[in-house]
Protein backbone atom coordinates (compact mmCIF):
# COMPACT_ATOMS: atom_id res chain seq x y z
CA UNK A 1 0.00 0.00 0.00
CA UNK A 2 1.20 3.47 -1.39
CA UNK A 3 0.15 5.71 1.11
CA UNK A 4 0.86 3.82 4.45
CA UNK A 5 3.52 5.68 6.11
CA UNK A 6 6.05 3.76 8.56
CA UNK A 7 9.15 6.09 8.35
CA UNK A 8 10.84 7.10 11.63
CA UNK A 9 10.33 10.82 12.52
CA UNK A 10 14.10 11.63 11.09
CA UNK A 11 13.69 9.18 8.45
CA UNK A 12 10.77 11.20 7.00
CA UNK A 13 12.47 14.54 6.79
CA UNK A 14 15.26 13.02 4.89
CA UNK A 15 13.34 11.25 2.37
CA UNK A 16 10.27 13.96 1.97
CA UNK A 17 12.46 17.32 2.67
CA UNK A 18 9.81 19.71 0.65
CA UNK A 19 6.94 18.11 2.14
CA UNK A 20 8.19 18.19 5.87
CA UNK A 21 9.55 22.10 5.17
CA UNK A 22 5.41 22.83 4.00
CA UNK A 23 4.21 21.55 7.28
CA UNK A 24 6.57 23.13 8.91
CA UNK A 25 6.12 26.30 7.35
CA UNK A 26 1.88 25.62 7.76
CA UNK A 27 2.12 25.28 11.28
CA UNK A 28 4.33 27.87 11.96
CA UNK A 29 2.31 30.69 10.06
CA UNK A 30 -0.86 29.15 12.14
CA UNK A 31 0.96 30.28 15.21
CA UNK A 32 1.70 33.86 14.27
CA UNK A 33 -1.29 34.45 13.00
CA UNK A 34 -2.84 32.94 16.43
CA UNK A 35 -0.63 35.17 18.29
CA UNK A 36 -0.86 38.35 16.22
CA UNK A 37 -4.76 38.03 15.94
CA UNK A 38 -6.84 35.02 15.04
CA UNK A 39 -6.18 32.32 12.40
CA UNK A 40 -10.23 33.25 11.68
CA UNK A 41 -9.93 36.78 11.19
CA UNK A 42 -10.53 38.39 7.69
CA UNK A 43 -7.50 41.06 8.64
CA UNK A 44 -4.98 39.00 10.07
CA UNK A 45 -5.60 36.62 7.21
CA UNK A 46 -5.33 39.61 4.54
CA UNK A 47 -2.39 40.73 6.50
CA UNK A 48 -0.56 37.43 5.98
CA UNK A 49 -1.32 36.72 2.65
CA UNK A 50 -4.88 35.32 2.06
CA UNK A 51 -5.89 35.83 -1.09
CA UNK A 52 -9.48 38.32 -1.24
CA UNK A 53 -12.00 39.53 -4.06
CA UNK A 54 -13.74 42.41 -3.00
CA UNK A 55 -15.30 45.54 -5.06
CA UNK A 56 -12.71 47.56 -6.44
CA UNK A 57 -9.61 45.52 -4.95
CA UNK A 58 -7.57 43.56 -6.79
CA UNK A 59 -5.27 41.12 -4.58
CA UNK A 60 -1.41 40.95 -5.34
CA UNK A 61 -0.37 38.65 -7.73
CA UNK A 62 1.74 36.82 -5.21
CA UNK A 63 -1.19 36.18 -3.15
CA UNK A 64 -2.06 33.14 -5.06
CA UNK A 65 1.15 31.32 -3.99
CA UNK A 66 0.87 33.09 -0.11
CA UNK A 67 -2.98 32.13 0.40
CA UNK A 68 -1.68 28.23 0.02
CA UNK A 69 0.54 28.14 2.89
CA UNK A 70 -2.42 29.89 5.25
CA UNK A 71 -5.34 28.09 7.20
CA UNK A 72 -8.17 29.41 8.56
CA UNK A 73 -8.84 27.47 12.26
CA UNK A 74 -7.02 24.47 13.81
CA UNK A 75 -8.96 21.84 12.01
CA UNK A 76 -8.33 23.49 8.63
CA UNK A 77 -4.88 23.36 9.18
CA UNK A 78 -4.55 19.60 10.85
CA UNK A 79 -6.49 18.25 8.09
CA UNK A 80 -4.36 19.33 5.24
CA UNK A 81 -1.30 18.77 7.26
CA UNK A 82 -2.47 15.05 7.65
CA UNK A 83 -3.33 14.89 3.97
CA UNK A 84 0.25 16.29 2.98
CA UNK A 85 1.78 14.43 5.55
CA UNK A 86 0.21 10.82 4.28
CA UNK A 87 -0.22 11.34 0.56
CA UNK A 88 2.52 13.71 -0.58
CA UNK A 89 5.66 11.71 0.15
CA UNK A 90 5.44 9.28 -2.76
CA UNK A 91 4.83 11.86 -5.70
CA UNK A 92 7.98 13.81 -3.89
CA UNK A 93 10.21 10.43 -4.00
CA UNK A 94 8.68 10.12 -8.16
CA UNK A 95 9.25 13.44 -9.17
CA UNK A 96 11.90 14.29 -7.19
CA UNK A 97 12.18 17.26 -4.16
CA UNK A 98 12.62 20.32 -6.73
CA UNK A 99 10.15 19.15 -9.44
CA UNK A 100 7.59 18.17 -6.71
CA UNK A 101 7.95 21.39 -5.33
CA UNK A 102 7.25 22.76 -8.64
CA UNK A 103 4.28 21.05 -9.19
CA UNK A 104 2.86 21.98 -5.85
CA UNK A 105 3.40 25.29 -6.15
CA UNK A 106 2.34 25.63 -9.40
CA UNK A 107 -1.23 23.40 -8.88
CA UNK A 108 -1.74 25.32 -5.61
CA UNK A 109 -1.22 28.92 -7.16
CA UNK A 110 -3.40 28.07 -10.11
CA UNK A 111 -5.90 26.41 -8.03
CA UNK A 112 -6.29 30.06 -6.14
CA UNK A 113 -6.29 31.65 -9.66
CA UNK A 114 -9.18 29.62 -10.49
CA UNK A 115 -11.22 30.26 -8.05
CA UNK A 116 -10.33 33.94 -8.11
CA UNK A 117 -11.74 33.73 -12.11
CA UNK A 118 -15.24 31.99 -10.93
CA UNK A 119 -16.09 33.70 -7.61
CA UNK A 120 -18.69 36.42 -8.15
CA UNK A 121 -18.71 37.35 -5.04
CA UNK A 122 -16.51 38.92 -2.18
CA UNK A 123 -14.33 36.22 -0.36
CA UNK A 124 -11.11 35.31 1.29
CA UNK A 125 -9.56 32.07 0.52
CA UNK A 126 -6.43 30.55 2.57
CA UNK A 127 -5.71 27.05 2.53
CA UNK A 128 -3.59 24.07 0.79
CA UNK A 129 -6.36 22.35 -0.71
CA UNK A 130 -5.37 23.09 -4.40
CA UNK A 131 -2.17 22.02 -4.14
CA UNK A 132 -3.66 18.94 -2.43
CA UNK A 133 -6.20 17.98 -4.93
CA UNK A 134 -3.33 18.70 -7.76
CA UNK A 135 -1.21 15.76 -5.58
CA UNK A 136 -4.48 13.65 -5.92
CA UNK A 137 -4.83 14.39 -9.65
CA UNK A 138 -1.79 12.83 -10.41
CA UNK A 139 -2.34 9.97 -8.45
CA UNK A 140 -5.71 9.39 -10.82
CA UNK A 141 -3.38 10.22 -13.87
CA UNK A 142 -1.33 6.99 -12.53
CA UNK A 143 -4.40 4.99 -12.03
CA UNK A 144 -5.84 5.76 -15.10
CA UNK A 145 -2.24 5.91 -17.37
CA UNK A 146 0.32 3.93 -15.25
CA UNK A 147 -1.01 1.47 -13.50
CA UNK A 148 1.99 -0.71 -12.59
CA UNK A 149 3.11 2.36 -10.43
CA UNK A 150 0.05 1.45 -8.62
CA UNK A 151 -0.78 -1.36 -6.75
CA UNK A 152 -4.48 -1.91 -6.40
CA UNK A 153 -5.43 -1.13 -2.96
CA UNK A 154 -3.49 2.40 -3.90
CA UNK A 155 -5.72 2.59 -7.16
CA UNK A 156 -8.90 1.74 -4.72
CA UNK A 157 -7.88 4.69 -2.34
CA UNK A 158 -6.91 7.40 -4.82
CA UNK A 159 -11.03 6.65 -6.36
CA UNK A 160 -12.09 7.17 -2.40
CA UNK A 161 -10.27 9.69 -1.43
CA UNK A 162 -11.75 11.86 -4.86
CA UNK A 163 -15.45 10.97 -4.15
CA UNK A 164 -15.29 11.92 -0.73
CA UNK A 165 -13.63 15.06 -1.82
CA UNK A 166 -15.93 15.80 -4.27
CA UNK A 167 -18.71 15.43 -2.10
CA UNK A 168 -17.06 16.73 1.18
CA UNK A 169 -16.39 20.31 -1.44
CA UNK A 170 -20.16 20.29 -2.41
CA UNK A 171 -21.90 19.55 1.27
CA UNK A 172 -19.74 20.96 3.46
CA UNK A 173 -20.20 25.25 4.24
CA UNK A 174 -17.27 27.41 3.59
CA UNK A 175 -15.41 25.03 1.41
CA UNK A 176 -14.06 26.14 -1.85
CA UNK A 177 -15.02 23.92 -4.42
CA UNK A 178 -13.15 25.90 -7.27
CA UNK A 179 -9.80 25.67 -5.74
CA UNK A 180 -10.14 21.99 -5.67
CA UNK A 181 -11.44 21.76 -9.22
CA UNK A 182 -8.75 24.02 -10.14
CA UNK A 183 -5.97 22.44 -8.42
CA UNK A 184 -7.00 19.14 -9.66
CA UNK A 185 -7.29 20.21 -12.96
CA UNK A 186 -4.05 21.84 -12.89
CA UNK A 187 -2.36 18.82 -11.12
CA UNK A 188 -3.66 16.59 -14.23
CA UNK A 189 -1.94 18.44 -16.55
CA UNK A 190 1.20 19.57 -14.84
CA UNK A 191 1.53 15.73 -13.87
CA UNK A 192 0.64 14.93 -17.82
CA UNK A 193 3.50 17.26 -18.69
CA UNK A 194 6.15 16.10 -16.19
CA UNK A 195 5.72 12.03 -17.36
CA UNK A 196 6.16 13.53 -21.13
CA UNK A 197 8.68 15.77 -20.39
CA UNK A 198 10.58 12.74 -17.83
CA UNK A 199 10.14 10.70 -20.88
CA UNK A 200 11.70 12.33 -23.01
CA UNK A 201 14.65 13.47 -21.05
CA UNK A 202 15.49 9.58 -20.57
CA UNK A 203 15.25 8.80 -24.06
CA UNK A 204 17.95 11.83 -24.88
């Protein structure tokens, strides 16, 4: 099974350096913005990097990265921490630490831009979810492309774990559904483009 985890504590950190360095830097943002003001409150959140729509504002392009490294209460953050923490570490090990980080980045930035584009409304958005859902997107691009990088149980859980998504983004209040379908879609492609790309760099 892919996504069972039974690294030592030191162990982990060597083998998944980008992944352990976002917790890190998750947790530790939590606790400033705890201590400087509330992890709940619209300022602090601004303040730190949250991305925002509101009438004649525009947010900073840089919030789009910033927002993904933010959460908005403890549960937010311990259950994308858990996520990262259990799912992440074998797309960092196949893509390597600095194209992982790339792609993670990259799916959680244009997850935010996404949902930026479709929001009508005012908002602020903080969270890794995009990112997340791009890490599950390539999972499904394994499943449904590479299946011999996937051993069946895996394949089983990846399908799970993107129904209950779906459904937890639809049900659930306050939940951003566009950032996940943007980060998924995102993490499709950008994972489409690193096997093609990984391809052809072994066949030069």
């Amino acid at each position: 099974m892919l996504f069972v985890r039974q690294e030592s504590f030191k162990e982990y950190i060597r083998r998944y350096p980008v992944t352990s360095l976002l917790v890190l830097i998750h947790v530790v943002l939590f606790v400033l913005m705890e201590v400087n003001g509330s992890s709940t409150s619209t300022r602090t959140l601004i303040e730190y990097g949250a991305l925002f729509s509101a009438p004649g504002f525009a947010p900073e392009w840089w919030r789009f990265f910033t927002a993904m490294f933010l959460h908005i209460g403890l549960s937010h953050l311990l259950f994308n921490s858990f996520a990262l923490v259990i799912f992440a570490p074998p797309l960092e090990r196949l893509l390597g630490s600095v194209r992982y980080a790339v792609f993670y980045l990259a799916s959680g930035a244009l997850g935010s831009a996404f949902s930026y584009w479709l929001h009508t409304d005012s908002y602020v958005a903080a969270g890794a979810s995009g990112a997340i859902y791009g890490i599950y997107a390539a999972y499904l691009y394994l499943a449904l492309f590479r299946r011999q990088l996937l051993d069946q149980q895996s394949r089983q859980t990846v399908i799970i774990i993107l129904v209950s998504g779906l459904l937890f983004s639809v049900i659930v209040p306050n939940v951003d559904l566009y950032t996940h379908l943007g980060g998924f879609l995102a993490g499709f492609i950008l994972f489409a483009l690193f096997v093609e790309f990984i391809k052809r760099s072994g066949r030069r």
